[in-house]
C-alpha atoms as a PDB file:
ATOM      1  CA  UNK A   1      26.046  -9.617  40.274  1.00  0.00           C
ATOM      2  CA  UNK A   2      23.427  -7.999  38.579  1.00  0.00           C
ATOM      3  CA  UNK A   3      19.734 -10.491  38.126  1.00  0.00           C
ATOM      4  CA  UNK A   4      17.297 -10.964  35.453  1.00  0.00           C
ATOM      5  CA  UNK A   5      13.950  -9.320  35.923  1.00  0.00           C
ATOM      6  CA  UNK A   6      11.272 -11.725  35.541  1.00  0.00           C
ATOM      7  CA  UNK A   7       9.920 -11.733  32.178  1.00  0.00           C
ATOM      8  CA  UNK A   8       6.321 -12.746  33.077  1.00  0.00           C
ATOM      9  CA  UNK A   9       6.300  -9.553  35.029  1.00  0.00           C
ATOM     10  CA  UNK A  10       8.163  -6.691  32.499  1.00  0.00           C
ATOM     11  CA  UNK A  11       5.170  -8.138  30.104  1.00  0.00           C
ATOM     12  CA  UNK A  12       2.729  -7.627  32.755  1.00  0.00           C
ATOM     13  CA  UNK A  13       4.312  -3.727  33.004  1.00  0.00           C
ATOM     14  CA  UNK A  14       3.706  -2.726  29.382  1.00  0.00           C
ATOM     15  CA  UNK A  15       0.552  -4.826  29.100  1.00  0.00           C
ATOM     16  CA  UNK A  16      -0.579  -1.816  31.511  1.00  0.00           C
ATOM     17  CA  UNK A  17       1.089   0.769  29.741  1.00  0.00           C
ATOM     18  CA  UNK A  18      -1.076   2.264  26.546  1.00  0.00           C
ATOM     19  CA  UNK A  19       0.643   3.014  23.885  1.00  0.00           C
ATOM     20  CA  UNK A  20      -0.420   4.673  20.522  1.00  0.00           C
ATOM     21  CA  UNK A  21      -0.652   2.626  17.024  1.00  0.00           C
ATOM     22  CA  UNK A  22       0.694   3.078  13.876  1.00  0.00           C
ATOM     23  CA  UNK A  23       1.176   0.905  11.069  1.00  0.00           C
ATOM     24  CA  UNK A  24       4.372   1.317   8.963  1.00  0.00           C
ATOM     25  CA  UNK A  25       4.673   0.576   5.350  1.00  0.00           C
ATOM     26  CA  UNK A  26       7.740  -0.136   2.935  1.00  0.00           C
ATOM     27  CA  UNK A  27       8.391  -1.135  -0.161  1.00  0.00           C
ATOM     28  CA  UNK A  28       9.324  -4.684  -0.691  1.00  0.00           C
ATOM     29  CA  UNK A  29      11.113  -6.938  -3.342  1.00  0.00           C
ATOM     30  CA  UNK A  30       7.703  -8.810  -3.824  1.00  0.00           C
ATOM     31  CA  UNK A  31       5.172  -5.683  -3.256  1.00  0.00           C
ATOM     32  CA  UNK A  32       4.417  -3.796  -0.182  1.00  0.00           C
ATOM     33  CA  UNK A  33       4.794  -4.839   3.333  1.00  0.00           C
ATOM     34  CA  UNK A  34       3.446  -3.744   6.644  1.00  0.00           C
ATOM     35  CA  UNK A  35       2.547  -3.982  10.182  1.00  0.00           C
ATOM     36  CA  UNK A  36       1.018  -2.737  13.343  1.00  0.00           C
ATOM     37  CA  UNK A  37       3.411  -0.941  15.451  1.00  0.00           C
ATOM     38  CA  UNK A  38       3.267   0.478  19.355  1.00  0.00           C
ATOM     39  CA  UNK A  39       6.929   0.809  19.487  1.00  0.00           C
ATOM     40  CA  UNK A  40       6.414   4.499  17.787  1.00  0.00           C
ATOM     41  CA  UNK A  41       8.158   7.020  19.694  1.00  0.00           C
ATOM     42  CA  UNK A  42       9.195  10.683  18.223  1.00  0.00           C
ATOM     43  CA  UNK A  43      13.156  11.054  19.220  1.00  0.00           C
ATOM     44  CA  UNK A  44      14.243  15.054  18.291  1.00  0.00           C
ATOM     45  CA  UNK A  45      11.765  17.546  16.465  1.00  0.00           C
ATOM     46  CA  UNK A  46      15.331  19.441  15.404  1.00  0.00           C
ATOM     47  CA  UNK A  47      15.723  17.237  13.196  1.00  0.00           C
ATOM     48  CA  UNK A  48      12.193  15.308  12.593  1.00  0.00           C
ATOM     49  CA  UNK A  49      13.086  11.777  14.341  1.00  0.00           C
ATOM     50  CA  UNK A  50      11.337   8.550  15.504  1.00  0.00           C
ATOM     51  CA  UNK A  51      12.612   5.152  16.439  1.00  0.00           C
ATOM     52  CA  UNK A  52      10.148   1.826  16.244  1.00  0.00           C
ATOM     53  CA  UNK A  53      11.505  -1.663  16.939  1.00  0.00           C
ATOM     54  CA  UNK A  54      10.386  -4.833  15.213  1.00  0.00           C
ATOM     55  CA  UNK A  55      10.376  -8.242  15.886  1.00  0.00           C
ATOM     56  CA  UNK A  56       9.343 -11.599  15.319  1.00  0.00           C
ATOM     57  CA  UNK A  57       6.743 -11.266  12.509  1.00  0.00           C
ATOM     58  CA  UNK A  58       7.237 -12.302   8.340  1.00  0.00           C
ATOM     59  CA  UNK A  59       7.020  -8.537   7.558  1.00  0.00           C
ATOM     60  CA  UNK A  60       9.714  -7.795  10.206  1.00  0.00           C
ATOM     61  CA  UNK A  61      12.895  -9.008   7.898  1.00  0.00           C
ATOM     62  CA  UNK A  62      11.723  -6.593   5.163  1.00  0.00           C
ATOM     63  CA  UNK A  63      10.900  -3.248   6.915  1.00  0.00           C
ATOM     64  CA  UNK A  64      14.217  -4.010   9.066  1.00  0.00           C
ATOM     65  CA  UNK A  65      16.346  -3.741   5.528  1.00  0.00           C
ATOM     66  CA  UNK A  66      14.143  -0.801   4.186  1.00  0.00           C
ATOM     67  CA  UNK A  67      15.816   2.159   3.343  1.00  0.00           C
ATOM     68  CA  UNK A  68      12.636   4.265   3.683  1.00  0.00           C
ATOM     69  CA  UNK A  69       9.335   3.526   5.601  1.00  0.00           C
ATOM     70  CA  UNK A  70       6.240   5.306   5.968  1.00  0.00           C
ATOM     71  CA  UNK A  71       4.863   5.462   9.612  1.00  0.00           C
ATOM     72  CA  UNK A  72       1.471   5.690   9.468  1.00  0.00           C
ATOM     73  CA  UNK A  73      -0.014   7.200  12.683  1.00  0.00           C
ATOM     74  CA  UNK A  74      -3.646   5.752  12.888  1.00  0.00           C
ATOM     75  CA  UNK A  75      -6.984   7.125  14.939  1.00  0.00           C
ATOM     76  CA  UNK A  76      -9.818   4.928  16.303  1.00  0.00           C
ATOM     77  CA  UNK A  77     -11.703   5.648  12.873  1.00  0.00           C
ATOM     78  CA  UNK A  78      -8.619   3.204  11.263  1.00  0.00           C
ATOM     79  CA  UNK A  79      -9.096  -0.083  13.719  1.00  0.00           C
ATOM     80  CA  UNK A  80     -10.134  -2.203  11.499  1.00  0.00           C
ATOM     81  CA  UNK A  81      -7.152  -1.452   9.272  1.00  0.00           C
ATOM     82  CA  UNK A  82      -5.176  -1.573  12.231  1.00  0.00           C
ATOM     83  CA  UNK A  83      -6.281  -5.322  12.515  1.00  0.00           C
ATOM     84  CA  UNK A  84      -5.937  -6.597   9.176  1.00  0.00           C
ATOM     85  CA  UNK A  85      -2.351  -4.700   9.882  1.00  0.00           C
ATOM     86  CA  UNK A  86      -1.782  -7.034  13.359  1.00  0.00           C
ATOM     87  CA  UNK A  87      -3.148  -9.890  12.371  1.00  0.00           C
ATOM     88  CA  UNK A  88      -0.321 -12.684  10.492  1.00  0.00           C
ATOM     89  CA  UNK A  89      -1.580 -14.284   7.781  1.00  0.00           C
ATOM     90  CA  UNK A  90      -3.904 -11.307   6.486  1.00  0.00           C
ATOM     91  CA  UNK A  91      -4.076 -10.282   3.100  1.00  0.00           C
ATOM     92  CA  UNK A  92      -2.715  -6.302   3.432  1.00  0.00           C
ATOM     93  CA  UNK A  93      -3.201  -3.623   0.743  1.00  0.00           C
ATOM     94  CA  UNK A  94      -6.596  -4.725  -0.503  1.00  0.00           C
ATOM     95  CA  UNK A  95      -9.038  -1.939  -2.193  1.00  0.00           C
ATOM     96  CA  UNK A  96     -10.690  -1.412   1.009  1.00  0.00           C
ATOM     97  CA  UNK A  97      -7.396  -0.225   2.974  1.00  0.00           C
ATOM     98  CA  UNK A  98      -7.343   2.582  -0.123  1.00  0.00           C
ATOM     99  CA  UNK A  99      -3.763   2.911  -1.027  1.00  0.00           C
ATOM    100  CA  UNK A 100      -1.291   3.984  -3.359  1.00  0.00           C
ATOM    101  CA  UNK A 101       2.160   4.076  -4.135  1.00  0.00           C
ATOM    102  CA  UNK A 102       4.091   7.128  -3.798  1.00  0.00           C
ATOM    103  CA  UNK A 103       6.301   8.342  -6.219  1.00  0.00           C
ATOM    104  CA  UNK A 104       9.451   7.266  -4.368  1.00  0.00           C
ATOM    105  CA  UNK A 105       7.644   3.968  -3.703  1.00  0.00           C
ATOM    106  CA  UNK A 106       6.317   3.632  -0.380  1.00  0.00           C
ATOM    107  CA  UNK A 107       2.915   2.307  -0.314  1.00  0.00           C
ATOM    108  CA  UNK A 108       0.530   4.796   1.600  1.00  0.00           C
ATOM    109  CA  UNK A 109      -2.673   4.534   3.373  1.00  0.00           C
ATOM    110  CA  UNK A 110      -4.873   7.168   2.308  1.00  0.00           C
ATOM    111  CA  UNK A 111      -6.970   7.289   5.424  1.00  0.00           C
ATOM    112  CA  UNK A 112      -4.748   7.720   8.002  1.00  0.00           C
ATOM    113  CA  UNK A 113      -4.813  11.128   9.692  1.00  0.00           C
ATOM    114  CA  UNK A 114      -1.086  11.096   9.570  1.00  0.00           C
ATOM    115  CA  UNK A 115       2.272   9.262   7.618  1.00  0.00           C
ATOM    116  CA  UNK A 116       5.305  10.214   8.216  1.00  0.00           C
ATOM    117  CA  UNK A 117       8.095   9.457   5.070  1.00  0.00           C
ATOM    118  CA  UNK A 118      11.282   8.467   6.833  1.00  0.00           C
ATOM    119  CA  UNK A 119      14.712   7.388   6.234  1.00  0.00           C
ATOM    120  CA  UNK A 120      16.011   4.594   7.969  1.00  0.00           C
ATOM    121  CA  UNK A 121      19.169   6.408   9.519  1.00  0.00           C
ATOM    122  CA  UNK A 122      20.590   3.496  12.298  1.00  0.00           C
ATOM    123  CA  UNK A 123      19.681  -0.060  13.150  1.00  0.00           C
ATOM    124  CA  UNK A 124      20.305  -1.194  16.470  1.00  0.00           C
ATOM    125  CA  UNK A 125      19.701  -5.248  17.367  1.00  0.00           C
ATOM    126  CA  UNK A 126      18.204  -5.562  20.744  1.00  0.00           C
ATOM    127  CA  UNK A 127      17.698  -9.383  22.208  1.00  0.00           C
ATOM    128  CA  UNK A 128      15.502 -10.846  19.356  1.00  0.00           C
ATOM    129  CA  UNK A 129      14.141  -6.928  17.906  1.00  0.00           C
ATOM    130  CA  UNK A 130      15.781  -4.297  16.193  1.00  0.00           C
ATOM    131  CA  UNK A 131      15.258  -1.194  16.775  1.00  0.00           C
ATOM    132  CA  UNK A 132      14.997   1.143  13.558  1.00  0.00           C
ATOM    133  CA  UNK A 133      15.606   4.911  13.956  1.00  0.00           C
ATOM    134  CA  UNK A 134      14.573   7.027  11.289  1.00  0.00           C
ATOM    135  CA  UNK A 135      14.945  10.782   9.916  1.00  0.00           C
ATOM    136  CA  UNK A 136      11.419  12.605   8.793  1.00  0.00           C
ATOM    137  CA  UNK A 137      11.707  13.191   5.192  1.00  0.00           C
ATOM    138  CA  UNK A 138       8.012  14.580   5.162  1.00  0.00           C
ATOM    139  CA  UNK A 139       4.696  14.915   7.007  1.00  0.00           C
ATOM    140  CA  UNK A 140       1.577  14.385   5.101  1.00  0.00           C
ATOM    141  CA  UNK A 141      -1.598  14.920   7.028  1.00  0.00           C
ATOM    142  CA  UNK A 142      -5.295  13.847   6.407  1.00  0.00           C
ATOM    143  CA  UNK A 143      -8.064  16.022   7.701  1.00  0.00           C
ATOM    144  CA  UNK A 144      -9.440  15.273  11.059  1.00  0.00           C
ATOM    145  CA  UNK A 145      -7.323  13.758  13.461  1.00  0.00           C
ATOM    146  CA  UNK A 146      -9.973  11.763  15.018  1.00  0.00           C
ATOM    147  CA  UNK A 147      -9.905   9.815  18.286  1.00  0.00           C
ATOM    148  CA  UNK A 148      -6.502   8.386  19.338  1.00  0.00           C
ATOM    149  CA  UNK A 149      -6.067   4.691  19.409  1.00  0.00           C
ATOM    150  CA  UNK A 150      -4.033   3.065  21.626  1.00  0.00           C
ATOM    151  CA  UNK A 151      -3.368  -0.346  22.907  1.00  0.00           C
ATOM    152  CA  UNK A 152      -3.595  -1.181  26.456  1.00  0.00           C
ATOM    153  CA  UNK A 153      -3.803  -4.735  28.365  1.00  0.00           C
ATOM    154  CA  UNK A 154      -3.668  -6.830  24.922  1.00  0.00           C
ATOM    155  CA  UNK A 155      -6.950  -4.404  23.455  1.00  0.00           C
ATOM    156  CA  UNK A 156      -7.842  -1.668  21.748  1.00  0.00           C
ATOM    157  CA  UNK A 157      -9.199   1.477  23.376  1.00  0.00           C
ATOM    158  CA  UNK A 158     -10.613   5.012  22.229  1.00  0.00           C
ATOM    159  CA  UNK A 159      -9.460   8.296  23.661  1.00  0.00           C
ATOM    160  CA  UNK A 160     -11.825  11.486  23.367  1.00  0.00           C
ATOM    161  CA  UNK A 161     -13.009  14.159  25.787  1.00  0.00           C
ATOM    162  CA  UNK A 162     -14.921  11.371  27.943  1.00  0.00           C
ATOM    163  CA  UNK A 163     -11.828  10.484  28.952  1.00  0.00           C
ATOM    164  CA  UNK A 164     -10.254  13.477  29.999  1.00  0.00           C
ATOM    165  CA  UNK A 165      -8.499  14.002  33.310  1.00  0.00           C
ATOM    166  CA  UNK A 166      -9.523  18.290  33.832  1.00  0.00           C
END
């Protein structure tokens, strides 16, 4: 008979597990949506793919039934955008977040170093998330990467050369 793992401890394991941010953007019936993401994972390069999962969150519904997102992957220059992004209940897509709609509708976030344009190809329900796999329409980047971001033990964290393993 097979057990449940302890859920106190699986959220202890990927508390201690950095992952990179992004924040993913659709189009929605009442504007544009979005959210802060560390689900992003790249699936095939032949063809462009990446899955995310979602959960939990009033944006969450919306981006689930988009048929095209844009993953925005962000650097440590983006945080506070990254934020406003993670935090429910915060006014999104203001002039300071410097955005614009593309032409087939997705809003975009000029300052991140890299979006992705995706279509959402299969939806797979997982517990209480989805998980939304998507096919790379297009690559857009912004000059100068930057210094990752990424998310480790409920905080956010700066990569560069200081912290280098040689």
């Amino acid at each position: 008979m097979a057990t449940t793992p302890d859920t106190t401890l699986f959220r202890e394991a990927f508390r201690n597990h950095p992952a990179g941010l992004a924040v993913i953007t659709a189009a929605g019936p009442s504007g544009p949506v979005g959210l802060t993401a560390s689900s992003v994972s790249s699936v095939s390069a032949d063809p462009p793919a990446l899955m995310f999962s979602l959960s939990g969150t009033s944006t969450a519904p919306v981006l689930a039934t988009a048929e095209t997102v844009l993953v925005h992957l962000m650097n440590s220059e983006q945080i506070e955008m990254v934020r406003a992004f993670a935090t429910p209940g915060t006014t999104r897509f203001t002039e300071e977040e410097d955005w614009e709609f593309l032409a087939s509708g997705e809003p975009l976030l000029r300052a991140a170093p890299w979006a992705l344009r995706c279509v959402v190809t299969d939806r797979v329900a997982v517990g209480a998330s989805q998980v939304l796999i998507a096919t790379v329409l297009d690559v857009r980047s912004h000059a100068g990467a930057g210094d990752p971001l990424v998310y480790h033990h409920r905080t956010f964290h700066r990569l560069g050369r200081h912290s280098r393993i040689p």
